[in-house]
Protein backbone atom coordinates (compact mmCIF):
# COMPACT_ATOMS: atom_id res chain seq x y z
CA UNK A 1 18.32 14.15 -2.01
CA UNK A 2 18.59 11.00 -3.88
CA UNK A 3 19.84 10.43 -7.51
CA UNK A 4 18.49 7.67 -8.89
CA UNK A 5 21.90 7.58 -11.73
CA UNK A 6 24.18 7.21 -9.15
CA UNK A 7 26.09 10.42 -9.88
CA UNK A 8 24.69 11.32 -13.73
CA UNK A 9 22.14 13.90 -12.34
CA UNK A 10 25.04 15.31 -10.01
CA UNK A 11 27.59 15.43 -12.62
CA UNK A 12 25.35 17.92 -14.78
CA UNK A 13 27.24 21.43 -15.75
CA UNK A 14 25.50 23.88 -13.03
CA UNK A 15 27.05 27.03 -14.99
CA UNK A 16 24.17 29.48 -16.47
CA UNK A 17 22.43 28.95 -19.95
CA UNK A 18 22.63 31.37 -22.57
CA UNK A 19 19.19 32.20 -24.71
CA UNK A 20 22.20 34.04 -26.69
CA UNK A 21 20.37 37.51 -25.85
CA UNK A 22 22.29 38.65 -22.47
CA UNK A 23 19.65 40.92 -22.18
CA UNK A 24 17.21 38.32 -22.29
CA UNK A 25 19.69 36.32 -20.17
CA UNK A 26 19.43 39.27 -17.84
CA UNK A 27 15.05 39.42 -17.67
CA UNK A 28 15.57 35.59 -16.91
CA UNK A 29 17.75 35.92 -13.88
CA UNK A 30 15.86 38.81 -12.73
CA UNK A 31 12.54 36.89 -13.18
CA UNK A 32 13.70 33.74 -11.52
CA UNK A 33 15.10 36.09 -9.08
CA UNK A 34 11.96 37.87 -8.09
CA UNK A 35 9.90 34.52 -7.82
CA UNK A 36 11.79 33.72 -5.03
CA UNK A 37 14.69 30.60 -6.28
CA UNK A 38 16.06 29.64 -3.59
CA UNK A 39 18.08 26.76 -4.71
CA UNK A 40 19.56 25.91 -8.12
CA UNK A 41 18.61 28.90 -9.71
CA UNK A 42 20.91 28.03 -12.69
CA UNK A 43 18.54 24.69 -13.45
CA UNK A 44 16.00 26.82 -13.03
CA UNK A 45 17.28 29.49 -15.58
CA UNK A 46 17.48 26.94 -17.80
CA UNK A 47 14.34 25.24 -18.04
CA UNK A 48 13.35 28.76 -19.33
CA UNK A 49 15.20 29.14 -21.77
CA UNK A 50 14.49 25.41 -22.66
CA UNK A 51 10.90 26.25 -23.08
CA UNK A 52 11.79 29.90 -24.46
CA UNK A 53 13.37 28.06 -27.58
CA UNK A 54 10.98 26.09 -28.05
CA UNK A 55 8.73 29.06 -29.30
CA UNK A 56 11.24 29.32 -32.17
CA UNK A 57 11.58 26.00 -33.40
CA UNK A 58 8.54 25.46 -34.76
CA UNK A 59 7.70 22.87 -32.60
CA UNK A 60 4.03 21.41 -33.34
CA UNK A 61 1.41 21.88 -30.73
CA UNK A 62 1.14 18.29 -30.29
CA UNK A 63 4.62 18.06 -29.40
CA UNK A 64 4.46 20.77 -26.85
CA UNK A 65 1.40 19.51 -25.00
CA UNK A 66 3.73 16.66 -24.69
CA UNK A 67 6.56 18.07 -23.14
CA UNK A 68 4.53 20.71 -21.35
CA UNK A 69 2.41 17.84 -19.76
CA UNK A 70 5.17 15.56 -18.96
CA UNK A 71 6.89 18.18 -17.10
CA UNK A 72 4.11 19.09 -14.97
CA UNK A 73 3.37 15.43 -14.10
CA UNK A 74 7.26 15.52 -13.47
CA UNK A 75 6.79 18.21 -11.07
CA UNK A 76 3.31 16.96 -9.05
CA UNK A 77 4.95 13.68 -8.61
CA UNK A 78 8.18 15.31 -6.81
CA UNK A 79 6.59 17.57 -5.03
CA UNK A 80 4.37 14.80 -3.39
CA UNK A 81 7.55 12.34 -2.58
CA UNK A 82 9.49 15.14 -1.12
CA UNK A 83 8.05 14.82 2.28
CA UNK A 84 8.97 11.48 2.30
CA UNK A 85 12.73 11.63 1.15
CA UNK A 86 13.79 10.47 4.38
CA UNK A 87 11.85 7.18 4.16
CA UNK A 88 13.39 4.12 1.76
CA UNK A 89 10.50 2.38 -0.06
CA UNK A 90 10.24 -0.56 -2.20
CA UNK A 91 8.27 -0.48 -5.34
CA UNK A 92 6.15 -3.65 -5.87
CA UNK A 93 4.79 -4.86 -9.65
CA UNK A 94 2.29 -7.82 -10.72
CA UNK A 95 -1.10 -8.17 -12.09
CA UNK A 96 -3.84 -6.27 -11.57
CA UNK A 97 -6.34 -9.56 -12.38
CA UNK A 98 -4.61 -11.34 -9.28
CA UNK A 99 -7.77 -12.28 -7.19
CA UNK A 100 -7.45 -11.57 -3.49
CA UNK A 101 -8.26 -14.75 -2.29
CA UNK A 102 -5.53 -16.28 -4.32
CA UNK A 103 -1.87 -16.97 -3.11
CA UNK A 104 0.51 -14.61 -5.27
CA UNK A 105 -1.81 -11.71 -3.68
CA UNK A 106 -1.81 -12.97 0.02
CA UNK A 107 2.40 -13.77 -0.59
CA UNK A 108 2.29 -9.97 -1.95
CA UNK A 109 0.22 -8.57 1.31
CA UNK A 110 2.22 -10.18 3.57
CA UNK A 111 6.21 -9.49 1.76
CA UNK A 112 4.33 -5.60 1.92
CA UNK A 113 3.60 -5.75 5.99
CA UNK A 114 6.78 -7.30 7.09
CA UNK A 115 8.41 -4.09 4.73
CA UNK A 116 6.54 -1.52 6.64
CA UNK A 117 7.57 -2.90 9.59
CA UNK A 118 11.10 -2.25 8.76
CA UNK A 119 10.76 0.71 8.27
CA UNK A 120 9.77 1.03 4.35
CA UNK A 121 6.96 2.35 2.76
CA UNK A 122 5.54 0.87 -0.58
CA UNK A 123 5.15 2.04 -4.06
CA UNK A 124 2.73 0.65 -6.68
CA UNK A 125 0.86 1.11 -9.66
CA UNK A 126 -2.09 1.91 -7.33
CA UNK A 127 -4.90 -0.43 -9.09
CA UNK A 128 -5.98 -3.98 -7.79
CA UNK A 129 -4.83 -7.72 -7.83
CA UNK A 130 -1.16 -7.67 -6.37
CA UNK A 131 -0.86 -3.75 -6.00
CA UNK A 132 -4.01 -3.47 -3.84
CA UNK A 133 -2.82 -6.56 -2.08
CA UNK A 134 0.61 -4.99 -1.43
CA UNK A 135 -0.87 -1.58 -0.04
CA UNK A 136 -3.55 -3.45 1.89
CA UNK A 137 -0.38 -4.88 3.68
CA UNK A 138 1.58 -1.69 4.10
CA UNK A 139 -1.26 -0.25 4.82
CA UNK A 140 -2.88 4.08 3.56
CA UNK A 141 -0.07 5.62 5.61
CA UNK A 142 3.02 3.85 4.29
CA UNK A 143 2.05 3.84 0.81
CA UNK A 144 2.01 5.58 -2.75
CA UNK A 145 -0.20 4.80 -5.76
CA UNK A 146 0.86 5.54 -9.16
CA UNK A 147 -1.89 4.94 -11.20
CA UNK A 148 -1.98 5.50 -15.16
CA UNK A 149 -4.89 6.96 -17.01
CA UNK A 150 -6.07 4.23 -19.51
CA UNK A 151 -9.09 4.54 -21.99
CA UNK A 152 -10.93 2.21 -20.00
CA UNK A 153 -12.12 2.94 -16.42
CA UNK A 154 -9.27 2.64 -14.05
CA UNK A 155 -10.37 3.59 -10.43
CA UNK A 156 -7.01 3.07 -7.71
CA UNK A 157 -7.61 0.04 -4.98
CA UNK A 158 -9.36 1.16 -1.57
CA UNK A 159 -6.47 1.81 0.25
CA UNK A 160 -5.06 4.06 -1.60
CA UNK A 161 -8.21 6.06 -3.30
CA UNK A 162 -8.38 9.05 -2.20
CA UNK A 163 -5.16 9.79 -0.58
CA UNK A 164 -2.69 12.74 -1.34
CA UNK A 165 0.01 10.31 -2.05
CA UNK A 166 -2.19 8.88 -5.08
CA UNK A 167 -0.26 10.30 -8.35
CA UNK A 168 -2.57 10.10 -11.65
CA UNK A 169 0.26 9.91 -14.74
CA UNK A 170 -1.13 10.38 -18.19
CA UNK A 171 1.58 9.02 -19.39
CA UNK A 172 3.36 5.73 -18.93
CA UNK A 173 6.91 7.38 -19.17
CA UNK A 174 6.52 9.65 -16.66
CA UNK A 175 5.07 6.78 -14.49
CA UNK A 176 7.72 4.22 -15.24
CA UNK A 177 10.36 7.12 -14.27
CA UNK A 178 9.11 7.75 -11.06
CA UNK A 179 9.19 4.03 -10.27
CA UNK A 180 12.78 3.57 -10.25
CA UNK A 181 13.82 7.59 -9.25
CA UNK A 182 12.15 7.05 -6.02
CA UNK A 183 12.58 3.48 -4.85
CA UNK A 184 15.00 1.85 -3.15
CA UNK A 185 14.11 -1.94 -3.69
CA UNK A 186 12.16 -3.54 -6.57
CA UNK A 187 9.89 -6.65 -5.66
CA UNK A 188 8.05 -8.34 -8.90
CA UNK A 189 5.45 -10.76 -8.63
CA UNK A 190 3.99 -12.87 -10.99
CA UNK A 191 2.05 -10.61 -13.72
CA UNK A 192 1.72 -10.03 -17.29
CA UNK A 193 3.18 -7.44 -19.86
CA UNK A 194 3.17 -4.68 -17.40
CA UNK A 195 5.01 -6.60 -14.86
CA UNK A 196 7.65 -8.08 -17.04
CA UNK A 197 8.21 -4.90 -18.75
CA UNK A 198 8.87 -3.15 -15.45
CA UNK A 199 11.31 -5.55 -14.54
CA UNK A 200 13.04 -5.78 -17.41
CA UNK A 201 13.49 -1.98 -17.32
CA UNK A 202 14.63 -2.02 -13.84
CA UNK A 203 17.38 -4.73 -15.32
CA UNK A 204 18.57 -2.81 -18.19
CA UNK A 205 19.07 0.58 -16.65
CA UNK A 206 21.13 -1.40 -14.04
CA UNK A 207 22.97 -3.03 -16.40
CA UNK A 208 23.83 -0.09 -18.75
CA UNK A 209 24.86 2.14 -15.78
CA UNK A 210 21.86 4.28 -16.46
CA UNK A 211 20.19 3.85 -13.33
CA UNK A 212 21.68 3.07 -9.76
CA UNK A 213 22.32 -0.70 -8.56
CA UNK A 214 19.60 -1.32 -5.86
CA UNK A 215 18.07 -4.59 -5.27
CA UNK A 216 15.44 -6.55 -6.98
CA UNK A 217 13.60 -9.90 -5.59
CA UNK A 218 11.75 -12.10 -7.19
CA UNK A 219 8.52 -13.48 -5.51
CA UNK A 220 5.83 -16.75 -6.20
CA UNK A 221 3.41 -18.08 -4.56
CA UNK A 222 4.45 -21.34 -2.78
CA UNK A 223 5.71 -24.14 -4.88
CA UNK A 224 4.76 -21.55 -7.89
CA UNK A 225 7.23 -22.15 -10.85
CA UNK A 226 6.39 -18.68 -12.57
CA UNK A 227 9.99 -17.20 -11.98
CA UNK A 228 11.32 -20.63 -12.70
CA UNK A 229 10.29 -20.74 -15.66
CA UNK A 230 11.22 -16.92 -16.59
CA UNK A 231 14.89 -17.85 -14.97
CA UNK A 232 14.83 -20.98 -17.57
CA UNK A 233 13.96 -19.19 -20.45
CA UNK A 234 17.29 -16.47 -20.02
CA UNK A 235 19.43 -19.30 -18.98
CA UNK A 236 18.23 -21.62 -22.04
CA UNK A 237 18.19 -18.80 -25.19
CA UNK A 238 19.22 -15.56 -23.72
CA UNK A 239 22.23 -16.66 -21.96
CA UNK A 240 23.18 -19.41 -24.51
CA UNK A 241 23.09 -17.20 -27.26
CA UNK A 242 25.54 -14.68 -25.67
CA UNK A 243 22.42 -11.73 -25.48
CA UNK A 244 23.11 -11.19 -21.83
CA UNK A 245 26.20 -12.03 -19.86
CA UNK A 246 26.18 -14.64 -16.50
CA UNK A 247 27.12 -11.18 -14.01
CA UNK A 248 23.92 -10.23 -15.19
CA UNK A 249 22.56 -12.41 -13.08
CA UNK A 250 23.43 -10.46 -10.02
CA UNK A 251 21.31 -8.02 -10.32
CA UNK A 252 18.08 -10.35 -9.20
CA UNK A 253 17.38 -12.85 -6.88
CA UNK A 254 14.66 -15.21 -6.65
CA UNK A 255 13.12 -15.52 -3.01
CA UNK A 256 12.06 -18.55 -2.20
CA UNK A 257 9.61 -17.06 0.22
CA UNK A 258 8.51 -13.94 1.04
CA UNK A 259 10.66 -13.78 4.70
CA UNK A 260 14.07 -14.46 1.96
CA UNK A 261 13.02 -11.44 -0.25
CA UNK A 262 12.79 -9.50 2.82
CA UNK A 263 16.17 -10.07 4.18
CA UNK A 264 17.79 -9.50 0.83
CA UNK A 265 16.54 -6.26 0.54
CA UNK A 266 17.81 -5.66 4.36
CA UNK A 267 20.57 -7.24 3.24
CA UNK A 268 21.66 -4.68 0.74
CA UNK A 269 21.85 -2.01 2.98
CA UNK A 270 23.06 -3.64 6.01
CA UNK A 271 26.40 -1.51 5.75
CA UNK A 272 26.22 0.25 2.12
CA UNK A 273 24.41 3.25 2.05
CA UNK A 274 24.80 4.96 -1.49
CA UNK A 275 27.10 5.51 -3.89
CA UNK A 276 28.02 8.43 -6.46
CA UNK A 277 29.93 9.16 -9.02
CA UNK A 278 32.70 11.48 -8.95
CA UNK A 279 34.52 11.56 -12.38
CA UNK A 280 35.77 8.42 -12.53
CA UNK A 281 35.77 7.91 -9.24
CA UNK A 282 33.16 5.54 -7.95
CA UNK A 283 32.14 6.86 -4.16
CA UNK A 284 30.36 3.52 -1.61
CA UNK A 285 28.91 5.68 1.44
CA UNK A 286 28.71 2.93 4.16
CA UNK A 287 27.32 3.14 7.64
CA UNK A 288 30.61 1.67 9.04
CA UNK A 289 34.44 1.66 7.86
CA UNK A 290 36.04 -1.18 6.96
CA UNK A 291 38.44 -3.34 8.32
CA UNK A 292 41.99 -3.15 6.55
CA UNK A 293 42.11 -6.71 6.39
CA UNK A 294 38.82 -6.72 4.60
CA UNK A 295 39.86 -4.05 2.21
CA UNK A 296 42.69 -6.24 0.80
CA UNK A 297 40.52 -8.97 0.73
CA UNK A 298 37.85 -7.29 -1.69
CA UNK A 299 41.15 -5.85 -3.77
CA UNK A 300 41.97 -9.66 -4.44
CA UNK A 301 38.39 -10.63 -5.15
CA UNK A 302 37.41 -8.09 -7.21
CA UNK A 303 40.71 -7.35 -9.11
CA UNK A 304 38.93 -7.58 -12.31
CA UNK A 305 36.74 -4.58 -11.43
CA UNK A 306 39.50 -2.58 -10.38
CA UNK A 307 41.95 -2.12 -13.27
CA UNK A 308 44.41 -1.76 -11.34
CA UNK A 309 43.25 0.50 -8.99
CA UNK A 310 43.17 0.43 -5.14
CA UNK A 311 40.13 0.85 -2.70
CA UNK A 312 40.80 3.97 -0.84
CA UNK A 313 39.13 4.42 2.40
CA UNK A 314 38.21 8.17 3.13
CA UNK A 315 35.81 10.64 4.62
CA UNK A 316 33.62 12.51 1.96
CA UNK A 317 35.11 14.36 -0.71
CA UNK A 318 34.76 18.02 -2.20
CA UNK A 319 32.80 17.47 -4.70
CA UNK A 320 29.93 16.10 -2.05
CA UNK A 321 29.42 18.69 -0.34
CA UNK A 322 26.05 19.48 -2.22
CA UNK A 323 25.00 16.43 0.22
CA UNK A 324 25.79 17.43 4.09
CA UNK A 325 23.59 14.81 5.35
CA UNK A 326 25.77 12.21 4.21
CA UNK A 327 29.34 13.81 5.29
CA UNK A 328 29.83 11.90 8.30
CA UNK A 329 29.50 8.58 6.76
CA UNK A 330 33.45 6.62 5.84
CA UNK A 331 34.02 6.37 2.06
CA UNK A 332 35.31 3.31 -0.10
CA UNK A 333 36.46 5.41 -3.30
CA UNK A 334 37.69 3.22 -6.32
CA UNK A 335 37.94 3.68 -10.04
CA UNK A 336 36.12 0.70 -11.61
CA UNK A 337 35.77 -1.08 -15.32
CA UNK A 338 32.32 0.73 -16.37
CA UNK A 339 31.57 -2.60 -18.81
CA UNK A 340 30.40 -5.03 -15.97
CA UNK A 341 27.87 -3.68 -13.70
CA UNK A 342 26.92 -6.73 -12.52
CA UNK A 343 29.97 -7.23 -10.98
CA UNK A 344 29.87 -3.83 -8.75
CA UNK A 345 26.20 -5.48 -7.75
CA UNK A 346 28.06 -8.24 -6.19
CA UNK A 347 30.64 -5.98 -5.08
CA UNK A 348 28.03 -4.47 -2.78
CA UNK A 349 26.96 -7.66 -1.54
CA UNK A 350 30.68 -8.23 -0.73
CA UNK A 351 31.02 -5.09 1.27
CA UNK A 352 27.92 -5.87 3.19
CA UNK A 353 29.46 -8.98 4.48
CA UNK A 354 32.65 -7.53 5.13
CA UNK A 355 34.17 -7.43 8.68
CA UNK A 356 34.35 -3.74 9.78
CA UNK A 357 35.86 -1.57 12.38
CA UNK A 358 33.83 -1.50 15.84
């Protein structure tokens, strides 16, 4: 199962709601009971009494539509990634209006093939220009379309028309949610609004702790200066003025070709796995322990991230044990300073370069 907060979704109280009837309480238990929950009844329980509220505040029918919708796209979209849980996949954003012939889409097609043939499978917005170039390259099997439902005709690219793994979102929140909960990797493109909205989303939630640290590449065409320019423009104002801070920068990198945004993304999970959060406790799951030696040398590198805390090397602990697929990897527990995310970003990079134990 993967939790795209890092821990938040995890961390949620699992005791059972209250309506504040318990013999509605009871009827609710019973019901979800004789539907046949399985797992998590308690979430369950109280989803019903969520919507069972909602009948008493007054709530508008326009807002319930709303919510009623959103939860149902909520629930089509997981059900149609859960086959696919196993699988890491890299979500890929630029403009639709991106001709085929033109480089940014054959520089997209190609970064998309050499992913599938490491094993990823590809996530886009599921319409034309650099999304259809990117699933021409992955390819009907190895990818998802997440197309949005606009006023004006909006039919999904070839390659992805007509599949099961084509998700139709009505709205764009529900869409822009399911972009980062189920990727692993974030590759942008040159586009427009869409595009740099996207990104910028990916950034922030990243930055604010909201959303898991996972990588994000930035791609041109050859020569292209389109994330040069982007890169110049937060260096120039945003940095300048003190609106974002220079570890921010960690959380991108800018390719210089498509074969460099590949092996950063292989990078980032050369040894680190995962992580969660357990209290305070920040939990790396990595695919190999580390050295000692290379334990005391991240303590001295990253003292500032550490208040005064040590790395602790371990197997998994209690509290994981809601994830048995991931007990047998070694742990790097530590208790880091929540205010600079961009420094646990290069953190990971650290780790994945660190010498570990054969």
């Amino acid at each position: 199962m993967q939790d795209f907060t890092g821990g938040g979704i995890h961390a949620l109280p699992s005791q059972r709601g209250s309506s504040g009837d318990p013999e509605i309480d009871r009827r609710i238990r019973e019901l979800v009971a004789d539907w046949g929950c399985a797992h998590s009844c308690e979430l369950i329980e109280q989803l019903v009494i969520s919507a069972l509220k909602m009948a008493r505040d007054q709530i508008s029918p326009a807002d319930l539509k709303l919510f009623n919708r959103s939860l149902n796209e909520m629930r089509y979209a997981a059900r149609v990634f859960a086959p696919f849980r196993h699988k890491r996949k890299v979500v890929v954003f630029g403009s639709a209006r991106t001709l085929p012939t033109e480089p940014e889409a054959i520089e997209a097609e190609s970064f998309a093939r050499k992913m599938r043939d490491a094993g990823y499978m590809i996530i886009t917005g599921g319409g034309e220009g650099i999304m259809g170039a990117a699933q021409r390259g992955a390819g009907r099997e190895s990818s998802f379309g997440l197309n949005i439902r606009l006023p004006f005709e909006q039919r999904a690219n070839e390659v992805i028309h007509g599949d099961a793994k084509l998700i139709n979102f009505n709205y764009f929140f529900t869409r822009k949610l399911n972009f980062v909960k189920e990727t692993h990797a974030v590759a942008l493109f040159p586009g427009g609004f869409g595009t740099l909205d996207e990104g910028f989303e990916v950034l922030t939630l990243m930055q604010t702790g909201k959303a898991r640290i996972l990588p994000v590449v930035l791609v041109d065409k050859p020569g292209g200066r389109y994330w040069e320019t982007w890169f110049k423009f937060m260096c120039e104002d945003l940095l300048k003025l003190g609106l974002v801070s220079a570890e921010d920068f960690h959380f991108f990198k800018m390719a210089r070709d498509v074969d460099e945004a590949v092996a950063e993304i292989e990078r980032f999970y050369r040894n680190f796995r995962s992580y969660r959060w357990v209290g305070n406790r920040l939990v790396f799951r990595l695919e190999k322990k580390l050295t000692t030696a290379a334990v005391e040398t991240l303590k001295t590198e990253f003292t500032d991230l550490l208040k005064g805390n040590p790395f602790v090397q371990s197997g998994p602990l209690p509290e994981e044990q809601n994830e048995p697929d991931l007990a047998g990897l070694p742990r790097l527990v530590f208790v880091p300073e929540r205010r600079n995310f961009g420094r646990l970003r290069k953190l990971i990079d650290a780790v994945n370069d660190a010498e570990t134990e054969e």
